[in-house]
PDB file of N, CA and C in Angstrom:
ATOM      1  N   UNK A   1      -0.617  28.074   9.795  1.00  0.00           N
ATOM      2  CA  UNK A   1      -0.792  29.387   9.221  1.00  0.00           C
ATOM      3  C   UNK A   1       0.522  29.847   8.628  1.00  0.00           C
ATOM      4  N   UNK A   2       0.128  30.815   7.555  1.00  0.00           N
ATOM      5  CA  UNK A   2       1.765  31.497   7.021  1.00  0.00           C
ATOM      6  C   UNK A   2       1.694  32.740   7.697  1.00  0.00           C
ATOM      7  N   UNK A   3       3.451  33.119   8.117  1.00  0.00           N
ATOM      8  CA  UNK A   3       3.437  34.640   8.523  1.00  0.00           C
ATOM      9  C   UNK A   3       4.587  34.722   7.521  1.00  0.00           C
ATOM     10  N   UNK A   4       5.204  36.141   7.617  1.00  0.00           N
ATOM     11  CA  UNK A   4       5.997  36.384   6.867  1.00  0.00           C
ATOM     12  C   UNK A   4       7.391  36.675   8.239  1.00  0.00           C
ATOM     13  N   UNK A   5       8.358  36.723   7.959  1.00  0.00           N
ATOM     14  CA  UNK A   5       9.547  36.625   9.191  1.00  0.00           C
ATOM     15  C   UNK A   5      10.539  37.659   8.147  1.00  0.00           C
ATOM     16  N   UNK A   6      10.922  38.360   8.869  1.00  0.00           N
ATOM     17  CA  UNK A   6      11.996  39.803   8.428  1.00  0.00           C
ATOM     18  C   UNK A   6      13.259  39.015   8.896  1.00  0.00           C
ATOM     19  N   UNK A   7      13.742  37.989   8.235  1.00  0.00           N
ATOM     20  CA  UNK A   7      15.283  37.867   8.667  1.00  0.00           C
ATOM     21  C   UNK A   7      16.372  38.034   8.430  1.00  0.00           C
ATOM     22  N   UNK A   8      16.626  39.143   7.724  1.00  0.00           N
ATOM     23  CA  UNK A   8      17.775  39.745   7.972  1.00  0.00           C
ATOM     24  C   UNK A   8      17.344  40.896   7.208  1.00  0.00           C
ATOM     25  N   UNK A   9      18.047  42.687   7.019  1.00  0.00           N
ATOM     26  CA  UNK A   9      17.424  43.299   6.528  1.00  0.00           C
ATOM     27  C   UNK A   9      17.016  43.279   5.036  1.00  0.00           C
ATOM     28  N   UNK A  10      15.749  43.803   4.619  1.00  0.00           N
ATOM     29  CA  UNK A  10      15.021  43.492   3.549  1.00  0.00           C
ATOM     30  C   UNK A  10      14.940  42.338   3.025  1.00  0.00           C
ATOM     31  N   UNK A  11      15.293  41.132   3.817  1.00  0.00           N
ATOM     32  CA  UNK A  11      14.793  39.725   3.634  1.00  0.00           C
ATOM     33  C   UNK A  11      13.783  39.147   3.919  1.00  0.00           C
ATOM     34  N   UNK A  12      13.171  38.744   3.245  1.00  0.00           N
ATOM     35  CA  UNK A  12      11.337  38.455   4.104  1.00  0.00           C
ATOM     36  C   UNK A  12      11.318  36.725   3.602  1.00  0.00           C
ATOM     37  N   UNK A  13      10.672  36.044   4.391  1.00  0.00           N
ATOM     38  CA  UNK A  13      10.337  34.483   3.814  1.00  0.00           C
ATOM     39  C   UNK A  13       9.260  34.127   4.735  1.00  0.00           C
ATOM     40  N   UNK A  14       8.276  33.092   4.103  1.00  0.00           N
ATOM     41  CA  UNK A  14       6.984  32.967   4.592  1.00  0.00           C
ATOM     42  C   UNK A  14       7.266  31.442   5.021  1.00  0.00           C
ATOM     43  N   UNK A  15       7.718  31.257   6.043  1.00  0.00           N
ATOM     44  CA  UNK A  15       7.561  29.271   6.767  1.00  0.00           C
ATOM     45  C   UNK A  15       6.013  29.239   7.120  1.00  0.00           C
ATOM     46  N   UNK A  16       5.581  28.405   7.418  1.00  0.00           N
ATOM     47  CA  UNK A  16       4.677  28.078   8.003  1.00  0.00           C
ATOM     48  C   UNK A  16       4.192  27.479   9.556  1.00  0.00           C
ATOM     49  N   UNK A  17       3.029  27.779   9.897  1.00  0.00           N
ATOM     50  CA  UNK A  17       3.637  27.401  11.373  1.00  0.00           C
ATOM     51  C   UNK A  17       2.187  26.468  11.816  1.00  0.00           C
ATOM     52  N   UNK A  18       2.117  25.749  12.722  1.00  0.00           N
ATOM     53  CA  UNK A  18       1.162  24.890  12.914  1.00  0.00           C
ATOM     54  C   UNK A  18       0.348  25.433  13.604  1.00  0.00           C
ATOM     55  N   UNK A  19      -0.934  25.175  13.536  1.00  0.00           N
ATOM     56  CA  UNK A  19      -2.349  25.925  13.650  1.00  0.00           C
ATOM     57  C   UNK A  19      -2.736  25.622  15.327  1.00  0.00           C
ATOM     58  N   UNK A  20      -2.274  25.010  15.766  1.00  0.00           N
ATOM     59  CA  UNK A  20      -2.621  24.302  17.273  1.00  0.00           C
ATOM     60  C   UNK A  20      -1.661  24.164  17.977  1.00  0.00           C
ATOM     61  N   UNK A  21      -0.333  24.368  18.033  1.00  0.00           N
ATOM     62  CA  UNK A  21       0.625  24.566  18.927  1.00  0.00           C
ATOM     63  C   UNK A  21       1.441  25.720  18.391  1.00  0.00           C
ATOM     64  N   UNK A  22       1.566  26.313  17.319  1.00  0.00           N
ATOM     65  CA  UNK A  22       2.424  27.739  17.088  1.00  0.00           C
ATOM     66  C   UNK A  22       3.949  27.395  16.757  1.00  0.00           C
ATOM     67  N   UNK A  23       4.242  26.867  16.617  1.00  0.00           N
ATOM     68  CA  UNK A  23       5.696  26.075  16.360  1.00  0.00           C
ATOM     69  C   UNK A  23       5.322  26.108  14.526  1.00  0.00           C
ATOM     70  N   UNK A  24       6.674  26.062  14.103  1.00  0.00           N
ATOM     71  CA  UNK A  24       7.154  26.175  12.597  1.00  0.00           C
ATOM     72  C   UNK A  24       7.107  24.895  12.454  1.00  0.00           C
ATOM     73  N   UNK A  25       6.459  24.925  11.207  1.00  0.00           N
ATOM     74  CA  UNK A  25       6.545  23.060  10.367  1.00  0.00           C
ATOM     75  C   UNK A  25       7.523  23.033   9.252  1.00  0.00           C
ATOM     76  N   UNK A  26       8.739  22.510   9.585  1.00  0.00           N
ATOM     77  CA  UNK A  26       9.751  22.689   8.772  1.00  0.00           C
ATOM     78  C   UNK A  26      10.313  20.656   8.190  1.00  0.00           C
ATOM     79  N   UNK A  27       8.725  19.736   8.229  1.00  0.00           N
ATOM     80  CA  UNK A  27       8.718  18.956   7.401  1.00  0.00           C
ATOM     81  C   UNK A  27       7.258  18.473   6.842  1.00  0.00           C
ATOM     82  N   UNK A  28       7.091  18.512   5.905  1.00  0.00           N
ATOM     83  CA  UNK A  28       5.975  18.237   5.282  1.00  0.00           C
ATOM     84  C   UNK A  28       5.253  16.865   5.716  1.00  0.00           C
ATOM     85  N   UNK A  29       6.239  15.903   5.586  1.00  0.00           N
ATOM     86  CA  UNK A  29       6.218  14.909   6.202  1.00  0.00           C
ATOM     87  C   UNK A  29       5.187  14.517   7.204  1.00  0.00           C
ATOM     88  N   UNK A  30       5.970  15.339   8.041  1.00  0.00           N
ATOM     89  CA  UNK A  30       5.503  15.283   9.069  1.00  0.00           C
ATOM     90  C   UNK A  30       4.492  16.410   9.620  1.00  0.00           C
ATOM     91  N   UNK A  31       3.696  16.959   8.942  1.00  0.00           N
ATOM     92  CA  UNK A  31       2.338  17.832   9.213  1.00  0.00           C
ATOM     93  C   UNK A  31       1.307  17.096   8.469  1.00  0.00           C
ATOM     94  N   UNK A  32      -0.040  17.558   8.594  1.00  0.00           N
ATOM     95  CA  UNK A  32      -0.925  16.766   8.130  1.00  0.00           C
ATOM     96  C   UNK A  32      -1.599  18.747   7.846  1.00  0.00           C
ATOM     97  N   UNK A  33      -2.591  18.948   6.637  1.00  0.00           N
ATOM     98  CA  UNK A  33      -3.598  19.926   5.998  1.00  0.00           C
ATOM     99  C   UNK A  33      -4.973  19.225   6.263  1.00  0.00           C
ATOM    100  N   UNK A  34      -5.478  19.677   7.487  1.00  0.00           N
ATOM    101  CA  UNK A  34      -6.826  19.263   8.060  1.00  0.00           C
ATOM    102  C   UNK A  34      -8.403  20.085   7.774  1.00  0.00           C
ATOM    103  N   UNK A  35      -8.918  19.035   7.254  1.00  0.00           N
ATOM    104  CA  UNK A  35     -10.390  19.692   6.844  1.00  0.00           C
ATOM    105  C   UNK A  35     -10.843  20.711   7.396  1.00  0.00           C
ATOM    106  N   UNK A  36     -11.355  21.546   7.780  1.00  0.00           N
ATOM    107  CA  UNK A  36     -12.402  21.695   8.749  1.00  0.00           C
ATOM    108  C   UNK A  36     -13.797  21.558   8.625  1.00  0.00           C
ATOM    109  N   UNK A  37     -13.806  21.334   7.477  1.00  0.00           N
ATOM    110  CA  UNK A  37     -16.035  21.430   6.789  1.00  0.00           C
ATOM    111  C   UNK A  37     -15.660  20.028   6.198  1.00  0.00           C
ATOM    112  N   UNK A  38     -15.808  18.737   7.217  1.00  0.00           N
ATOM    113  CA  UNK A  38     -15.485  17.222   6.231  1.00  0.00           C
ATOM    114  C   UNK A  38     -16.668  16.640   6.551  1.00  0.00           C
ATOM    115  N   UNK A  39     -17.623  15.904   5.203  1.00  0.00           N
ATOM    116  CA  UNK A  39     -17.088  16.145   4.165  1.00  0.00           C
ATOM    117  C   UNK A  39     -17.628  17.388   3.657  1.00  0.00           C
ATOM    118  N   UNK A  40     -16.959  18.012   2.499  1.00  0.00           N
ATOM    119  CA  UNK A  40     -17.480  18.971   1.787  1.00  0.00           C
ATOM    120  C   UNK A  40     -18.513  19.040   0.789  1.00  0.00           C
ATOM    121  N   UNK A  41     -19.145  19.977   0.540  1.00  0.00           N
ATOM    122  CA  UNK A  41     -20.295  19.575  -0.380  1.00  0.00           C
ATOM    123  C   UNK A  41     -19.884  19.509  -1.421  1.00  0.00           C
ATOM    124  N   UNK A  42     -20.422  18.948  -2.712  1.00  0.00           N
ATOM    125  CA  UNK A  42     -19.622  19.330  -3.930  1.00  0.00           C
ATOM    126  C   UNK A  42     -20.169  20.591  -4.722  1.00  0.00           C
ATOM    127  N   UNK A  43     -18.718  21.538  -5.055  1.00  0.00           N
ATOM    128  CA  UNK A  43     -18.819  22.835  -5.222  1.00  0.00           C
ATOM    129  C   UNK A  43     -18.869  23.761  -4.105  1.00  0.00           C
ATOM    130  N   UNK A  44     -18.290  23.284  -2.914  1.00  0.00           N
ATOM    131  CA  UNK A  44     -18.331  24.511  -1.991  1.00  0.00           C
ATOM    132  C   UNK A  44     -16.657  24.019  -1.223  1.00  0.00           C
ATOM    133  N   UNK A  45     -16.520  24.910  -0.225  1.00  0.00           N
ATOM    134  CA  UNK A  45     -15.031  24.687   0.229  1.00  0.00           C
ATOM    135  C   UNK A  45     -15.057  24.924   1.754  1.00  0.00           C
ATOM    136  N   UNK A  46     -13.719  24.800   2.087  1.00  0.00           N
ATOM    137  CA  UNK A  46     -13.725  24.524   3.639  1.00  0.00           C
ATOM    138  C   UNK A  46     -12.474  25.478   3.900  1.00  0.00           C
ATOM    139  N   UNK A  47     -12.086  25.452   4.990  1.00  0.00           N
ATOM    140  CA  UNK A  47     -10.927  25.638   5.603  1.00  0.00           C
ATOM    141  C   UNK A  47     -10.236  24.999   5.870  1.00  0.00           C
ATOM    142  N   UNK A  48      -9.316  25.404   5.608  1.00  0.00           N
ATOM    143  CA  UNK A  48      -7.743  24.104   6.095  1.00  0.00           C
ATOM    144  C   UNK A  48      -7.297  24.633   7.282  1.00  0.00           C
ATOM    145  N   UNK A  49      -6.887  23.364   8.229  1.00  0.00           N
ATOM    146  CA  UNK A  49      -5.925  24.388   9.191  1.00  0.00           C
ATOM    147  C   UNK A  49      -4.557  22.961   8.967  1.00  0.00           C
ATOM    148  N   UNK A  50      -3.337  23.767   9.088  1.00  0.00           N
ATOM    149  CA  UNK A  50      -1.723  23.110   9.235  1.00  0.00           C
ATOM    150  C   UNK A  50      -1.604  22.756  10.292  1.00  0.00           C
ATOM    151  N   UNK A  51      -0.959  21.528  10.703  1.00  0.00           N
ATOM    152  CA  UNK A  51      -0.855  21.243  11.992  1.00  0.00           C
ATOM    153  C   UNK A  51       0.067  20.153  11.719  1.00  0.00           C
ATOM    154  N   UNK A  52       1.196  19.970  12.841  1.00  0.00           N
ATOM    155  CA  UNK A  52       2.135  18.752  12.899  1.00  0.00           C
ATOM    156  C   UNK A  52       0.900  17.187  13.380  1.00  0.00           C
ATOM    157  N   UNK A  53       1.599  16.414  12.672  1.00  0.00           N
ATOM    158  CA  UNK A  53       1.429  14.822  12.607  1.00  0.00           C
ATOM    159  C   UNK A  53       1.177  14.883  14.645  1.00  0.00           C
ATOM    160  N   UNK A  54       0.213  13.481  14.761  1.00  0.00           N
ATOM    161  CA  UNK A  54       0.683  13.135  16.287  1.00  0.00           C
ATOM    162  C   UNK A  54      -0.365  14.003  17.073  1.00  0.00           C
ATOM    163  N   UNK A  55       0.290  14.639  18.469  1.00  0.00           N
ATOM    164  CA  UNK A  55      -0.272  15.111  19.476  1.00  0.00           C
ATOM    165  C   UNK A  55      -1.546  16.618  18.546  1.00  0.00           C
ATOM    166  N   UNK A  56      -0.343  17.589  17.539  1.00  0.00           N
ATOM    167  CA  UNK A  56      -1.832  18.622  17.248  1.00  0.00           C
ATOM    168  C   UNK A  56      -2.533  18.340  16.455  1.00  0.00           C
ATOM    169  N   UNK A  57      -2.525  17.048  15.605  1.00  0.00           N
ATOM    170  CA  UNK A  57      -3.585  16.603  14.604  1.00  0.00           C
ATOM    171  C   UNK A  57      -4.768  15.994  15.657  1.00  0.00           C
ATOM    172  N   UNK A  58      -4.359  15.363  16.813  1.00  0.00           N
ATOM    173  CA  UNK A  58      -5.091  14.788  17.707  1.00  0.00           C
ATOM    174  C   UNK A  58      -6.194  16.202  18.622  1.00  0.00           C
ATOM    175  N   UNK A  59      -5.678  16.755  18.630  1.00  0.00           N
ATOM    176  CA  UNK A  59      -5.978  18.044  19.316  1.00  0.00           C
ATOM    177  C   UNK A  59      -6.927  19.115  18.611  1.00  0.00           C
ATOM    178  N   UNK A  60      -6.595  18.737  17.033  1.00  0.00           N
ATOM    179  CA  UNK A  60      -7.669  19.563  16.386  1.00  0.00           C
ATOM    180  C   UNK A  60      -8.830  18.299  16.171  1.00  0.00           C
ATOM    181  N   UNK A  61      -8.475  17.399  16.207  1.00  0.00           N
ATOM    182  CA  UNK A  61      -9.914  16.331  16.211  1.00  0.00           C
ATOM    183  C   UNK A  61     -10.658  16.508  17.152  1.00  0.00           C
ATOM    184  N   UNK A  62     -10.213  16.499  18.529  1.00  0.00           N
ATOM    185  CA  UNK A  62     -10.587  16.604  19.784  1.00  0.00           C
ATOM    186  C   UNK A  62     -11.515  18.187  19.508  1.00  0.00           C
ATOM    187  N   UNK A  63     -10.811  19.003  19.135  1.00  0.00           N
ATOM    188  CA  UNK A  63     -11.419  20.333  18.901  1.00  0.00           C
ATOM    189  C   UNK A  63     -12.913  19.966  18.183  1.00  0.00           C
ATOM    190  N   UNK A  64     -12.867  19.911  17.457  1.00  0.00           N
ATOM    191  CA  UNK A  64     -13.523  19.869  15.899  1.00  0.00           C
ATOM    192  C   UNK A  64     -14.693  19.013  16.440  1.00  0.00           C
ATOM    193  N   UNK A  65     -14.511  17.362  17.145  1.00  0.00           N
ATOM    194  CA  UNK A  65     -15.233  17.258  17.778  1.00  0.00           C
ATOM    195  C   UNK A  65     -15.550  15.827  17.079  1.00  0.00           C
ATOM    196  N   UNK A  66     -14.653  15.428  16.066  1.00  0.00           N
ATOM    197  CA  UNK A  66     -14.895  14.305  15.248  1.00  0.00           C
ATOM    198  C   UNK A  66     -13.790  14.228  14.921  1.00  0.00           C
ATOM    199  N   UNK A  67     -13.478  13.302  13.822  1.00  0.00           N
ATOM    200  CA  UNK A  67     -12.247  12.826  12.992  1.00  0.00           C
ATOM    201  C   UNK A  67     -12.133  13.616  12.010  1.00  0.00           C
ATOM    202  N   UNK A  68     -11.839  14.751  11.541  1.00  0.00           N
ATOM    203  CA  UNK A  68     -11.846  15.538  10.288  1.00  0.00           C
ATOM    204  C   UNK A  68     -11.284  15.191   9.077  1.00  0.00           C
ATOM    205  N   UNK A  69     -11.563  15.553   7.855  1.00  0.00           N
ATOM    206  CA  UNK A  69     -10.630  15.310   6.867  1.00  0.00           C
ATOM    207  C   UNK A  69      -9.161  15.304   6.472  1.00  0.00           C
ATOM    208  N   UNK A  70      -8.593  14.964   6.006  1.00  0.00           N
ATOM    209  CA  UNK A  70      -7.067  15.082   6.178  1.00  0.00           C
ATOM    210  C   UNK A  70      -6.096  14.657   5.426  1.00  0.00           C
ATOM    211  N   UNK A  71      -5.247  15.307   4.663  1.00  0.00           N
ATOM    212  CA  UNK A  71      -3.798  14.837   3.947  1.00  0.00           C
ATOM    213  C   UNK A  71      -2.653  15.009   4.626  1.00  0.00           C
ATOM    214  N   UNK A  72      -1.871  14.262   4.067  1.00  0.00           N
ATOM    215  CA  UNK A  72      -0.670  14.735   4.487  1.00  0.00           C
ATOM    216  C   UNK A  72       0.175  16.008   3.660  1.00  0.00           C
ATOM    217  N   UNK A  73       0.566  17.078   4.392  1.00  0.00           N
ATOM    218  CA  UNK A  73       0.749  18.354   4.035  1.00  0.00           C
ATOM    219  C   UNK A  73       1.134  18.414   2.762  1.00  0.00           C
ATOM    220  N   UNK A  74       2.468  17.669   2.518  1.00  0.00           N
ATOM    221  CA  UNK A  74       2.913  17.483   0.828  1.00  0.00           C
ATOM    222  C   UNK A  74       2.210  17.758  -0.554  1.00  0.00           C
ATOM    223  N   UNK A  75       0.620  17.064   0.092  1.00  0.00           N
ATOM    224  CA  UNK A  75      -0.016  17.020  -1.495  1.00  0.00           C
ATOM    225  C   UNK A  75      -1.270  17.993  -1.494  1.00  0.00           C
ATOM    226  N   UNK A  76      -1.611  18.596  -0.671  1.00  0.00           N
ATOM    227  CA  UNK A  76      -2.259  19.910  -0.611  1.00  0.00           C
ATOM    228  C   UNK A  76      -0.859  21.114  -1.052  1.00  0.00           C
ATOM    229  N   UNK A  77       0.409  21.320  -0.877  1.00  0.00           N
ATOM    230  CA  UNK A  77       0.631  21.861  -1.146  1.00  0.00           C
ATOM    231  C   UNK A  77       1.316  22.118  -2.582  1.00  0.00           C
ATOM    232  N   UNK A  78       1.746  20.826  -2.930  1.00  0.00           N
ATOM    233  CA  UNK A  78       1.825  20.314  -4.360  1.00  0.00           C
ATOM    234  C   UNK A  78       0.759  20.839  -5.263  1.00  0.00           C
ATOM    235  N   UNK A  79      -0.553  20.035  -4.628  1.00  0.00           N
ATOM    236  CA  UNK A  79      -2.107  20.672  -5.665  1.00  0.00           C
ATOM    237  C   UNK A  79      -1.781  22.270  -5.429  1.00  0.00           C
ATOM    238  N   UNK A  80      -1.700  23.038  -4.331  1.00  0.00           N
ATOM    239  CA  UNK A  80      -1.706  24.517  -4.633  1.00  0.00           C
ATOM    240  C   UNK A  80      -0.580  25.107  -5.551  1.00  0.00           C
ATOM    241  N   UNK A  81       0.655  24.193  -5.805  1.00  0.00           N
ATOM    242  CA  UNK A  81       1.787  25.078  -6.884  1.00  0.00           C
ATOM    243  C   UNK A  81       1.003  24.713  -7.597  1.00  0.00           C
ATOM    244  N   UNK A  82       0.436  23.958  -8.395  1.00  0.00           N
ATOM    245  CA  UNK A  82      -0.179  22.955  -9.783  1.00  0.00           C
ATOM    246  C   UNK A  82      -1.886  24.246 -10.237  1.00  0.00           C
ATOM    247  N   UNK A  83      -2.394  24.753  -8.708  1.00  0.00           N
ATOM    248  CA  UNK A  83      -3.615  25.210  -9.513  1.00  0.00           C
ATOM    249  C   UNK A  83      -3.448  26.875  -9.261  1.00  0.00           C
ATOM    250  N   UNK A  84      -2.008  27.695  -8.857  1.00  0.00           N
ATOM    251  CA  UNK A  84      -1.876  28.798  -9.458  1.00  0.00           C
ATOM    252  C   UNK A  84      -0.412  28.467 -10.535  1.00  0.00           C
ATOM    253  N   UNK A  85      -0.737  27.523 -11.100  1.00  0.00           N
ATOM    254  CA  UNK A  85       0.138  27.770 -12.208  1.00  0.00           C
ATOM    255  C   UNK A  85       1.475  28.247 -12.170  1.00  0.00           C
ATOM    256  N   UNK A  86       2.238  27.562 -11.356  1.00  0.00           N
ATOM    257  CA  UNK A  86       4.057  27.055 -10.694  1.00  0.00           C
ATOM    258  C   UNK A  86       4.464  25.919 -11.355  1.00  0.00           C
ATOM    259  N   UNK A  87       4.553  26.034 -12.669  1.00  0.00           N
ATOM    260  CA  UNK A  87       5.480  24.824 -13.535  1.00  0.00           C
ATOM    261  C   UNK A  87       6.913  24.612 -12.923  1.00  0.00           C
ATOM    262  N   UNK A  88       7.476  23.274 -12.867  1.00  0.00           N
ATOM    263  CA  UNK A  88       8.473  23.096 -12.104  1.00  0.00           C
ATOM    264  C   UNK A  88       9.690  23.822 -12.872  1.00  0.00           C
ATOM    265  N   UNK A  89       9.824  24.075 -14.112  1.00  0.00           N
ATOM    266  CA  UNK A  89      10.279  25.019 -14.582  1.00  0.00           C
ATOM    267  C   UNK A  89      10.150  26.307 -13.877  1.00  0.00           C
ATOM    268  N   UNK A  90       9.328  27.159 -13.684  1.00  0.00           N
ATOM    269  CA  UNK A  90       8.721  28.342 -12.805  1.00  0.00           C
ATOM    270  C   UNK A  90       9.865  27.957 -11.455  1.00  0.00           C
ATOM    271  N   UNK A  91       9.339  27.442 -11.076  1.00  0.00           N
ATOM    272  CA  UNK A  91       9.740  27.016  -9.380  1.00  0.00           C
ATOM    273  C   UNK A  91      10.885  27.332  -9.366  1.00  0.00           C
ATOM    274  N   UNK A  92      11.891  26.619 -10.561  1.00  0.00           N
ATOM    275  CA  UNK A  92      13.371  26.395 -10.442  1.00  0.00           C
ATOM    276  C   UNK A  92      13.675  27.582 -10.439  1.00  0.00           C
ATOM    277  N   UNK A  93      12.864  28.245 -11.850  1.00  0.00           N
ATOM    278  CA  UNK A  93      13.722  30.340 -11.540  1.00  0.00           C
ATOM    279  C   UNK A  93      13.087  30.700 -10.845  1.00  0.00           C
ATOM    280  N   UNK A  94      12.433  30.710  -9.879  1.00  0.00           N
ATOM    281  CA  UNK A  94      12.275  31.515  -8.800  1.00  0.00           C
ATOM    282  C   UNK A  94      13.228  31.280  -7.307  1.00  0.00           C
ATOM    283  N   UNK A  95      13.345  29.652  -7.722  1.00  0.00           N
ATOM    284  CA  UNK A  95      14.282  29.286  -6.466  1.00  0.00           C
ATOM    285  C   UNK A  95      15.846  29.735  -6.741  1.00  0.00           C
ATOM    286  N   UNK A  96      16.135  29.708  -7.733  1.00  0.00           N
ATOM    287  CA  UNK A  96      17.350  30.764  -8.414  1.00  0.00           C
ATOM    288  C   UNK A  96      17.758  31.774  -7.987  1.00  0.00           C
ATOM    289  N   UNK A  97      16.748  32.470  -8.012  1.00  0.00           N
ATOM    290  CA  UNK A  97      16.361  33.981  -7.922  1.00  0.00           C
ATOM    291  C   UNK A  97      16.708  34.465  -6.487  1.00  0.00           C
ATOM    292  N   UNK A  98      16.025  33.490  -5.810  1.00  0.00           N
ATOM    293  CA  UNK A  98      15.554  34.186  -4.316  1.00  0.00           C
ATOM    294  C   UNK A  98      16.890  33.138  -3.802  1.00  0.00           C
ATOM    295  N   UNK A  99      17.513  32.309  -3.620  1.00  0.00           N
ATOM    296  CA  UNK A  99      18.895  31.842  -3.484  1.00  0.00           C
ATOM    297  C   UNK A  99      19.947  32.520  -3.551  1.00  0.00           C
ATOM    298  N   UNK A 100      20.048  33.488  -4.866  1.00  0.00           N
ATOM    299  CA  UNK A 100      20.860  34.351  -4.956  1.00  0.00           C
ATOM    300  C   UNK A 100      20.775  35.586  -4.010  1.00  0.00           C
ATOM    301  N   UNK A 101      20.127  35.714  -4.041  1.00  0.00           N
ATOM    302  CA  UNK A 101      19.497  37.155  -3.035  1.00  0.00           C
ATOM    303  C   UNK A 101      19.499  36.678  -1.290  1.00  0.00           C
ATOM    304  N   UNK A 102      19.099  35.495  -1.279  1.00  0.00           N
ATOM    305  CA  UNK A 102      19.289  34.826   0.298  1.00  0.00           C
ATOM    306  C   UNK A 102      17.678  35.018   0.917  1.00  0.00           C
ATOM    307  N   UNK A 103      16.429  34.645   0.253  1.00  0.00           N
ATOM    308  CA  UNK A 103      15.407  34.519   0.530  1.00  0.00           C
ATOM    309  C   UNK A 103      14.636  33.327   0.464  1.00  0.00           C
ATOM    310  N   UNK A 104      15.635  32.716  -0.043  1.00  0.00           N
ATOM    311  CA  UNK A 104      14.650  31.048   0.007  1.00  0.00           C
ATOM    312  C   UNK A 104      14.326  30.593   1.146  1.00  0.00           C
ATOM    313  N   UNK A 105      15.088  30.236   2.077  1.00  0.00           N
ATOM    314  CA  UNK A 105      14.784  29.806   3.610  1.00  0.00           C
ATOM    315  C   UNK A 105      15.248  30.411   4.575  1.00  0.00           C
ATOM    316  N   UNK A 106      14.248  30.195   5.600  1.00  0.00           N
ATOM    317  CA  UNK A 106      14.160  31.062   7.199  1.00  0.00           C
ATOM    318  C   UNK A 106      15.072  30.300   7.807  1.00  0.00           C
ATOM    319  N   UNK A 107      16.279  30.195   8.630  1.00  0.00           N
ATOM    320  CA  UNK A 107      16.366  29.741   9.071  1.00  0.00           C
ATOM    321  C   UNK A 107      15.635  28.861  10.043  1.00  0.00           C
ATOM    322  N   UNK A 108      16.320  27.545  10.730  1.00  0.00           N
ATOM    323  CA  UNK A 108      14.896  26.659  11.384  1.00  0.00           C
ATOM    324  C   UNK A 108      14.845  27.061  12.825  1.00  0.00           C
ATOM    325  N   UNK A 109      15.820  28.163  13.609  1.00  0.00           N
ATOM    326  CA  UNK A 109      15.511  28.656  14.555  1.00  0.00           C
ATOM    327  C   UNK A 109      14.562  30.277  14.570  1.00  0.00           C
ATOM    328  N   UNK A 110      14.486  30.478  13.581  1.00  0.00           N
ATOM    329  CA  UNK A 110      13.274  31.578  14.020  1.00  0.00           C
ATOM    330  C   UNK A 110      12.154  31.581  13.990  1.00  0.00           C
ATOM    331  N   UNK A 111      11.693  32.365  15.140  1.00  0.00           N
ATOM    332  CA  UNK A 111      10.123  32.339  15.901  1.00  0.00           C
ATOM    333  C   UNK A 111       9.841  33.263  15.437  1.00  0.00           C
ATOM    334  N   UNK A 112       8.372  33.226  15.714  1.00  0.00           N
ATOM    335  CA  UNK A 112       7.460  34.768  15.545  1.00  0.00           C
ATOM    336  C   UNK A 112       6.450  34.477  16.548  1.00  0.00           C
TER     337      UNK A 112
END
């Protein structure tokens, strides 16, 4: 899930945090974007839930009750810059932007 984290004043940044243990996913890598409606029909949609690689990908299967659908986090979130329209051009001035100001990243010790 995304929250938003107030870290320092009027600084806000959205990490993400894993759907089944609550801990921040601070490598793509290493999370997996899990189905929940697999497979999907065509023309209808599902829910995703975030979850680290390993023990909570295992844990939402176990949940779910089957083997669910599944990428590795990277390219679900890649497809989401690509289908609201985040040209890597875009990206760069925004990462500019919010760099200068000190909003690009949460540090990797804060909780919520």
């Amino acid at each position: 899930m995304i929250k938003i984290i107030h870290h320092r004043p009027g600084r806000y940044a959205p990490p993400l945090f894993c759907d089944t243990c609550g801990k921040r996913i601070t490598d793509a890598g290493l999370a997996a974007a899990v189905t929940v409606g697999h497979p999907i029909p065509e023309g209808e949609s599902s829910e995703v839930l975030h979850v680290h690689k390993g023990e909570c990908h295992d844990a939402v299967d176990r949940r779910l009750g089957r083997q669910a659908g599944w990428d590795e986090l990277s390219r679900p979130l890649l497809h989401l810059i690509y289908n609201v329209d985040l040209s890597p051009e875009k990206l760069i001035d925004h990462r500019e932007a919010d760099v200068e100001c000190g909003m690009f990243r949460v540090p990797n010790d804060a909780e919520v």
